[in-house]
N, C-alpha and C. Protein backbone atom coordinates (compact mmCIF):
# COMPACT_ATOMS: atom_id res chain seq x y z
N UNK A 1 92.98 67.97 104.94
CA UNK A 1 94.14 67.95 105.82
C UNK A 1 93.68 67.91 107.27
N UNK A 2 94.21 67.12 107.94
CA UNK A 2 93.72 67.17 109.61
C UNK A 2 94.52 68.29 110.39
N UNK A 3 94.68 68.53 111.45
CA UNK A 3 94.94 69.53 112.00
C UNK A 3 96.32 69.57 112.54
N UNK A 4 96.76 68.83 112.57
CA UNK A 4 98.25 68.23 112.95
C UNK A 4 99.08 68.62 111.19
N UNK A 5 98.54 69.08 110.15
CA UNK A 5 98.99 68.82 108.96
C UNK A 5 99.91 70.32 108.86
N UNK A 6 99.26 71.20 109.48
CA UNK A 6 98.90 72.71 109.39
C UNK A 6 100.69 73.07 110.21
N UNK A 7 102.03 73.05 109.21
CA UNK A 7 102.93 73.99 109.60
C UNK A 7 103.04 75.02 109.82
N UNK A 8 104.08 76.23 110.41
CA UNK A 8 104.69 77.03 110.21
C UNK A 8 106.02 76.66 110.08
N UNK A 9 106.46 77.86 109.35
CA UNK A 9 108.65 77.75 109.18
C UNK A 9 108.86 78.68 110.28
N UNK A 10 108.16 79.28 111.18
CA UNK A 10 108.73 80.62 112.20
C UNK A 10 108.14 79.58 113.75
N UNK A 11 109.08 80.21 113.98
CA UNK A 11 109.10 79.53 115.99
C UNK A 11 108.52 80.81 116.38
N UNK A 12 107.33 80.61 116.98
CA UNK A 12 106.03 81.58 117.67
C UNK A 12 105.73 80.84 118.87
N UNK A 13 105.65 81.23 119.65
CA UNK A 13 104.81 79.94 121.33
C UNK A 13 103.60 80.91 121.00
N UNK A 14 102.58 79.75 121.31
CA UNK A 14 101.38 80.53 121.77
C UNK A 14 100.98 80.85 123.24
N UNK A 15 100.21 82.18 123.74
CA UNK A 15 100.54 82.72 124.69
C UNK A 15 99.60 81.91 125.89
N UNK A 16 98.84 80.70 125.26
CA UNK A 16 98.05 80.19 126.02
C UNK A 16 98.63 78.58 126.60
N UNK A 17 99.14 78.34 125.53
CA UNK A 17 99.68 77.06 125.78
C UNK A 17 101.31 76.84 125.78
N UNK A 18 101.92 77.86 125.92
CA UNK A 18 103.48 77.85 125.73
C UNK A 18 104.32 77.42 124.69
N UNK A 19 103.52 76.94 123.79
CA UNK A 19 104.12 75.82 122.88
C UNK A 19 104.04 76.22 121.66
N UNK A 20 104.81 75.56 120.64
CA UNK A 20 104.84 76.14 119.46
C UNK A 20 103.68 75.96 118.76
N UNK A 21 103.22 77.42 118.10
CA UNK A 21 102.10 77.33 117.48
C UNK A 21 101.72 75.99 116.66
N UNK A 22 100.41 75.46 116.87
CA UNK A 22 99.92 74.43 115.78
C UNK A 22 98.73 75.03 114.84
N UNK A 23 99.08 75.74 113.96
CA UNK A 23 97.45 76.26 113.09
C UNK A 23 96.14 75.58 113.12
N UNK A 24 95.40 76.19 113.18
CA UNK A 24 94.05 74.80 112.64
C UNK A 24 93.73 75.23 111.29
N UNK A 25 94.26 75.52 110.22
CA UNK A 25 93.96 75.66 108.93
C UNK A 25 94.50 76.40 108.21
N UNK A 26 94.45 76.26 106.59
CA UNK A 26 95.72 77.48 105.98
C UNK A 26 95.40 78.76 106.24
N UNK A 27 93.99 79.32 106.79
CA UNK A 27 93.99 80.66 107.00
C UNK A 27 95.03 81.29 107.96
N UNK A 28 94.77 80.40 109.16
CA UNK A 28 95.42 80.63 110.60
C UNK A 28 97.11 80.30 110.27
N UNK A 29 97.79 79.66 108.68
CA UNK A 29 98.74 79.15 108.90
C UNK A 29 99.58 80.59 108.23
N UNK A 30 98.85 81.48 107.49
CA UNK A 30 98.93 82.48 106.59
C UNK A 30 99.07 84.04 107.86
N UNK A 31 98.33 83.73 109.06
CA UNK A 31 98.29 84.48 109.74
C UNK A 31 99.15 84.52 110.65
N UNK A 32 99.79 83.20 111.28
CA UNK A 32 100.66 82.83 112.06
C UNK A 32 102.07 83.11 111.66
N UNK A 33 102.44 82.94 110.21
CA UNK A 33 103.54 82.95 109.69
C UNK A 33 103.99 84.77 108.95
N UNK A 34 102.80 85.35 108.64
CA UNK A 34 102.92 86.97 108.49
C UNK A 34 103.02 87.85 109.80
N UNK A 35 102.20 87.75 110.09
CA UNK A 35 101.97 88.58 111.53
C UNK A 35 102.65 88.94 112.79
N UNK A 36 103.04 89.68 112.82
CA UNK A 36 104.12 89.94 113.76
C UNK A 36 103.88 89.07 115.13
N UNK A 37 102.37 89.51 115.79
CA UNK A 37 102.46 88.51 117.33
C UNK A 37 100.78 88.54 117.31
N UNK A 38 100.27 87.94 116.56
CA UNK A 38 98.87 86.94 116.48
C UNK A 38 97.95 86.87 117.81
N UNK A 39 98.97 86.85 118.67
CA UNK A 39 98.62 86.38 119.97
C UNK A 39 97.96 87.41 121.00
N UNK A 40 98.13 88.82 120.54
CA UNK A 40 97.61 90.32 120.90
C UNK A 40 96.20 90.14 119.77
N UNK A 41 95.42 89.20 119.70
CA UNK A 41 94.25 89.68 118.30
C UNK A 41 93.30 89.49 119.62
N UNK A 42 92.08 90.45 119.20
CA UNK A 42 91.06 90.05 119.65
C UNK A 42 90.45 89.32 119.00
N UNK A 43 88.99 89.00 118.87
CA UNK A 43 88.29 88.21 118.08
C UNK A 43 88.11 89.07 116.79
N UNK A 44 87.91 90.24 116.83
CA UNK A 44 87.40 90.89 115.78
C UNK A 44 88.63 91.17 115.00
N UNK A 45 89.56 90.97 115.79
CA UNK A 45 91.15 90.91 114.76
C UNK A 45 91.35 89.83 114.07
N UNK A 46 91.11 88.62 114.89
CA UNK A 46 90.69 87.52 114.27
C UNK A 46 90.33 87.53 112.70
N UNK A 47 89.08 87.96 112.88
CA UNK A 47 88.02 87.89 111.96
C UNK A 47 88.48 88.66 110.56
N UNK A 48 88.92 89.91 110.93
CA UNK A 48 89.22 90.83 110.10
C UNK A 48 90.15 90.20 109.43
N UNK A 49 91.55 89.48 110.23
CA UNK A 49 92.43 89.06 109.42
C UNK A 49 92.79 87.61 108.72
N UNK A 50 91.42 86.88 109.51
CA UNK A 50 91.11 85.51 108.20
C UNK A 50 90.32 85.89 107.12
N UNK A 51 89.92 87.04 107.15
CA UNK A 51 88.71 87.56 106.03
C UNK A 51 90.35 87.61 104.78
N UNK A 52 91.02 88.28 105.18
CA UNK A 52 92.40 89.19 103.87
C UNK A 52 92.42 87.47 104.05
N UNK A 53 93.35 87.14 104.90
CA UNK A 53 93.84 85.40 104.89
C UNK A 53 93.13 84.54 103.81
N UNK A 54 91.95 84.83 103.44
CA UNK A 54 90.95 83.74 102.79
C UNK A 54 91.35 84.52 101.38
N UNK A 55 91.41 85.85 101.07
CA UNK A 55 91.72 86.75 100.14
C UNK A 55 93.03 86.36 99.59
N UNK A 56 94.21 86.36 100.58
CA UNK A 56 95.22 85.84 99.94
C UNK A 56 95.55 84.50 99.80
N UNK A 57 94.75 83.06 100.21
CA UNK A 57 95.03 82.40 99.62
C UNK A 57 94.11 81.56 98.68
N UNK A 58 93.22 82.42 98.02
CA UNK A 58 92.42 82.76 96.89
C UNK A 58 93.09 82.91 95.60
N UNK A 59 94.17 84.31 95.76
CA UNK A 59 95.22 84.56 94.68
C UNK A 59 96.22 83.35 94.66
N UNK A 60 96.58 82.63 95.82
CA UNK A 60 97.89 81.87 95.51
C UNK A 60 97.80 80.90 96.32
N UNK A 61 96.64 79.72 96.18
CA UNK A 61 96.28 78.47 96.66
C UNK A 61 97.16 77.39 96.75
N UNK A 62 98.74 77.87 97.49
CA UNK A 62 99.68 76.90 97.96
C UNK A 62 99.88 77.01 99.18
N UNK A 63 99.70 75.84 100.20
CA UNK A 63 99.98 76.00 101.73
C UNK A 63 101.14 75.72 101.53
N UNK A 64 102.34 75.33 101.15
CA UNK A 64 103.34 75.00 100.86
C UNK A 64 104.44 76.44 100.87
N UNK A 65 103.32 77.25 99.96
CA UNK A 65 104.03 78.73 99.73
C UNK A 65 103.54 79.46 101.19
N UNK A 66 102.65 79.70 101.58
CA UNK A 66 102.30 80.33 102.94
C UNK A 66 102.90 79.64 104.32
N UNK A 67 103.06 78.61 104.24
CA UNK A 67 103.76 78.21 105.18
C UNK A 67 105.50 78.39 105.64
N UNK A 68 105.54 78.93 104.52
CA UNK A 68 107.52 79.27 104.56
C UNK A 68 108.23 80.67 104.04
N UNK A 69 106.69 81.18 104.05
CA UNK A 69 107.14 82.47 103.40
C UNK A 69 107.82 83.69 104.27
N UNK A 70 108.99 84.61 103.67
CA UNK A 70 109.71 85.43 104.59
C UNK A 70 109.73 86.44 103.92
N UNK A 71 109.22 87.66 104.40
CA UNK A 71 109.55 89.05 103.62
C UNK A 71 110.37 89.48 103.92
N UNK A 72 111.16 89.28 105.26
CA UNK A 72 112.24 89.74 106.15
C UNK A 72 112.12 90.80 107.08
N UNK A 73 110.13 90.62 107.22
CA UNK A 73 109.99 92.05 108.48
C UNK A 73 108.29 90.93 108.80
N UNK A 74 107.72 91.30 109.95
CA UNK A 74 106.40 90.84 109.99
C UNK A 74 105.42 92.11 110.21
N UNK A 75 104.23 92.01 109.62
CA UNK A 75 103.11 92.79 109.18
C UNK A 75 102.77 92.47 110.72
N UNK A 76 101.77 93.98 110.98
CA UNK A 76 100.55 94.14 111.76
C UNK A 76 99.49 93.68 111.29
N UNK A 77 99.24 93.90 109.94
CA UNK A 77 98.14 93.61 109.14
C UNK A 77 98.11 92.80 107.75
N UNK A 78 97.42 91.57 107.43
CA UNK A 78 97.45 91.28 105.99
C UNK A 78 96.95 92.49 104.80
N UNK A 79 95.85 93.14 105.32
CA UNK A 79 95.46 94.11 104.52
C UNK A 79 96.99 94.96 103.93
N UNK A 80 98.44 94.56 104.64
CA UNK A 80 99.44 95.15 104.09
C UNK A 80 99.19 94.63 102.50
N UNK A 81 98.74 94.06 101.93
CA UNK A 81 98.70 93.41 100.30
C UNK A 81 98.03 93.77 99.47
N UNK A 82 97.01 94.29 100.31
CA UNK A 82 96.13 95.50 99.67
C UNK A 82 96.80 96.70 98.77
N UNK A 83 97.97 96.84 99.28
CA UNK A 83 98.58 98.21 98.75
C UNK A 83 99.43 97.65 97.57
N UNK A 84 99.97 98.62 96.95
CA UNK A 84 101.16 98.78 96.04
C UNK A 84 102.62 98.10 96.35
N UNK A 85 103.06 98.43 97.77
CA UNK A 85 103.94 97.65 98.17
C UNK A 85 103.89 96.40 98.50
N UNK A 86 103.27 95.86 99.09
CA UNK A 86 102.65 94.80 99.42
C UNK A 86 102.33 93.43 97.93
N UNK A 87 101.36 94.27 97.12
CA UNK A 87 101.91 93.55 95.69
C UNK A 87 102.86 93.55 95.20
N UNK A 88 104.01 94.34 95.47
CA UNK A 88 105.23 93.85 94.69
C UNK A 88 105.62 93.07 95.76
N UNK A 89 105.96 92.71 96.87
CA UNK A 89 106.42 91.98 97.53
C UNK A 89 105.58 90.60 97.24
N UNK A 90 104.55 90.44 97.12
CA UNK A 90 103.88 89.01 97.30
C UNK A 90 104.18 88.45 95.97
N UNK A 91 104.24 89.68 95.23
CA UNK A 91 104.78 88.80 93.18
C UNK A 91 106.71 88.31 93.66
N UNK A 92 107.16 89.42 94.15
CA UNK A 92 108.10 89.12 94.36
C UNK A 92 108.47 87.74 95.40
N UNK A 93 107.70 87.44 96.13
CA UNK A 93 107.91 85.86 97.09
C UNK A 93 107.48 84.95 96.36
N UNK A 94 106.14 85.18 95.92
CA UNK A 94 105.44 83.55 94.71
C UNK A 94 106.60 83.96 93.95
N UNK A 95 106.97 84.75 93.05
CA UNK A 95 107.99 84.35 91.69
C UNK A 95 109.43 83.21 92.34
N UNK A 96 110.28 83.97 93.54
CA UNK A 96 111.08 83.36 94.28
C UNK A 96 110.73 82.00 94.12
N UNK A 97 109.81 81.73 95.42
CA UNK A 97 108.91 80.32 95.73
C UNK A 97 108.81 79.12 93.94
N UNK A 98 108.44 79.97 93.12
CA UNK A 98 108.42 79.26 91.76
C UNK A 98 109.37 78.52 90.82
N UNK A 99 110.33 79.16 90.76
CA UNK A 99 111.87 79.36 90.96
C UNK A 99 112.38 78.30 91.11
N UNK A 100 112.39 78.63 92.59
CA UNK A 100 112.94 77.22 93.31
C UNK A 100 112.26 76.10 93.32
N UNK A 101 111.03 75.74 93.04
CA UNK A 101 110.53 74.35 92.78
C UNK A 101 110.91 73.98 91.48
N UNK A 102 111.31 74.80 90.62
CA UNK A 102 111.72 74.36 89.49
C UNK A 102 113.61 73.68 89.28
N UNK A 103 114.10 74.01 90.50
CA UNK A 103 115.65 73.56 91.17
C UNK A 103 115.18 71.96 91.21
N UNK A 104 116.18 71.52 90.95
CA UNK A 104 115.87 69.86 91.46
C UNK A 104 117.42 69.49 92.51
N UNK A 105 117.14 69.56 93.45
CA UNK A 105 117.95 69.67 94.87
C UNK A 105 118.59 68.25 94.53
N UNK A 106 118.28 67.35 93.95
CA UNK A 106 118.02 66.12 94.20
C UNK A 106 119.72 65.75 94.05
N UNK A 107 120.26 64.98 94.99
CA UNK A 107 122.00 64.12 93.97
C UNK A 107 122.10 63.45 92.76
N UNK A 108 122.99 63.98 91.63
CA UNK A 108 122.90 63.33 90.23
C UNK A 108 123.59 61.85 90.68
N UNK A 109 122.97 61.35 89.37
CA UNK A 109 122.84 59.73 89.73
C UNK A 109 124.27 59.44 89.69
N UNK A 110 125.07 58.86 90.15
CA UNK A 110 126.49 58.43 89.99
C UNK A 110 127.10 57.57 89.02
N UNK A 111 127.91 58.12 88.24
CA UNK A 111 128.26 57.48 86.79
C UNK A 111 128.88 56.19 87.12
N UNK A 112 128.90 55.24 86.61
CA UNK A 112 129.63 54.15 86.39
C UNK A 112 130.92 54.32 85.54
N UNK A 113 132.09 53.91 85.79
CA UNK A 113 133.34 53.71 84.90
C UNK A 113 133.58 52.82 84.93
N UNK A 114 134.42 51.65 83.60
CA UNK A 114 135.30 50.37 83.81
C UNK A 114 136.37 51.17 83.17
N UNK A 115 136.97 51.19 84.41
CA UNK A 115 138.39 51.34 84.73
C UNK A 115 139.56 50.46 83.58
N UNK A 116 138.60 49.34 83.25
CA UNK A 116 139.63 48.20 82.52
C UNK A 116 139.54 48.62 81.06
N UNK A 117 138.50 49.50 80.57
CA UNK A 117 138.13 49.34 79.29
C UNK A 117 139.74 50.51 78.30
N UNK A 118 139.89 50.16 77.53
CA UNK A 118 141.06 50.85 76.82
C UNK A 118 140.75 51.07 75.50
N UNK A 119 141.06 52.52 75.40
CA UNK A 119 140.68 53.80 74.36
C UNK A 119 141.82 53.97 73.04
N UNK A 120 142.69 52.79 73.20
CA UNK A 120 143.41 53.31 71.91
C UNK A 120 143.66 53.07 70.75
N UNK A 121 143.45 52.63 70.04
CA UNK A 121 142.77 52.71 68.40
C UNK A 121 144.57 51.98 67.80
N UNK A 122 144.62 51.22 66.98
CA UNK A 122 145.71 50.29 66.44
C UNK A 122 146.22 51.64 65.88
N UNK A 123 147.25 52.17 65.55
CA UNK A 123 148.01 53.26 64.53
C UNK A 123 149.29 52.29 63.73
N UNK A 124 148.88 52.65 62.50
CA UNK A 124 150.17 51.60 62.07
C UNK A 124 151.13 52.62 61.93
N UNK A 125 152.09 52.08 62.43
CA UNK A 125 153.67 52.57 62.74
C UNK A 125 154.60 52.80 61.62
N UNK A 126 154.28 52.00 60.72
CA UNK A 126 154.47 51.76 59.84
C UNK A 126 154.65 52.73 58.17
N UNK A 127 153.99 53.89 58.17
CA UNK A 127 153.27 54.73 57.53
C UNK A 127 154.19 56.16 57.77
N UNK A 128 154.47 56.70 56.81
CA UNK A 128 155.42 57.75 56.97
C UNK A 128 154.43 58.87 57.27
N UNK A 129 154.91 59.68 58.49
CA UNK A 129 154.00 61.45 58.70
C UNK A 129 154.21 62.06 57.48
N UNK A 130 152.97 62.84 57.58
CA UNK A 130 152.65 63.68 56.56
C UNK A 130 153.56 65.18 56.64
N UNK A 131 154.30 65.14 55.57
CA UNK A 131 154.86 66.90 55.78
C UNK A 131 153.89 67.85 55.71
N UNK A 132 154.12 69.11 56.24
CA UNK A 132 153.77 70.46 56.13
C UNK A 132 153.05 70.85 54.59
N UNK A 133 154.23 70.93 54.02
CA UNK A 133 153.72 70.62 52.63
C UNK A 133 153.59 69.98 51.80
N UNK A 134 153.17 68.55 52.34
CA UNK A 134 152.69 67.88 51.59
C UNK A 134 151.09 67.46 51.46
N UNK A 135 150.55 68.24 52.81
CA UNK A 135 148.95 68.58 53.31
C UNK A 135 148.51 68.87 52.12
N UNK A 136 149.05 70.02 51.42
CA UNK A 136 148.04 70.27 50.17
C UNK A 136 148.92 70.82 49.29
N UNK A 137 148.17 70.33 48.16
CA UNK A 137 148.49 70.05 46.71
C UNK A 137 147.55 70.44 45.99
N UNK A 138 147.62 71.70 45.20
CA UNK A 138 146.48 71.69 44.22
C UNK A 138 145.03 72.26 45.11
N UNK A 139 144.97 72.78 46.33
CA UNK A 139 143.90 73.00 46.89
C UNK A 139 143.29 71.50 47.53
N UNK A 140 143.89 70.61 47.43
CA UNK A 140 143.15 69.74 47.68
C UNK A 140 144.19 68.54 49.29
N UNK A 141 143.18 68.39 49.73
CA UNK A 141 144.42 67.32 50.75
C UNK A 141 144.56 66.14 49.87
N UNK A 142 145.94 65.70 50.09
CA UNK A 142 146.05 64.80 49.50
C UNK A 142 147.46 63.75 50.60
N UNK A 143 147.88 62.69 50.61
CA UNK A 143 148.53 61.79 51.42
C UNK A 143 149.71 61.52 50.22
């Protein structure tokens, strides 16, 4: 993937260039999109948090899924996944994420009708209705 490939789903400016973050890779795209404000890291924050980054997308090798993912709060830390809570939340987003690729969004194909075609079968007119009791006879239908 070239570097232009690398989304986020969250509007972040970066604090150097004003502009909306561009990742340079799924680590940075995993970090950009969890992390509350990226932009306070030192280097060694950096480091620390592409190390988990490389960790979590080890377990779940979709940039597709890291790029749009929402817990509905942002982490200080990836090491949040480390914990107990943190695993139920990340089973709980991949299961979501799974889910829905299995939806097919797509518009069903549009039926064709001829309007002209006609459904009604000859009935001869002719033919006396059947009584009530004359349905059955003997256990058996009979006309």
């Amino acid at each position: 993937m070239s570097k232009n490939e690398f989304k986020i789903g969250r509007k972040i400016k970066s604090r150097t260039t004003k502009k909306q973050v561009q990742p340079k890779n799924q680590f940075a795209v995993i970090i950009w999109q969890l992390i509350k404000d990226p932009n306070d890291f030192s280097a060694v924050d950096w480091g620390r948090e592409t190390k988990a980054a490389k960790g979590l997308f080890d377990t779940y090798p979709n940039i597709k899924f890291w790029s749009q993912i929402n817990l509905g709060f942002y982490l200080n830390s990836l090491n949040f996944f480390n914990g107990k809570d943190g695993i139920k939340y990340l089973r709980s987003a991949v299961d979501e994420f799974e889910r829905n690729l299995k939806i097919n969004f797509q518009q069903p194909e549009k039926e064709e009708f001829n309007d002209d075609a006609t459904f009604h079968k000859n009935i001869d007119k002719s033919t006396k209705p059947v009584s009530l009791s004359s349905i059955f006879k003997n256990g058996k239908k009979t006309r």
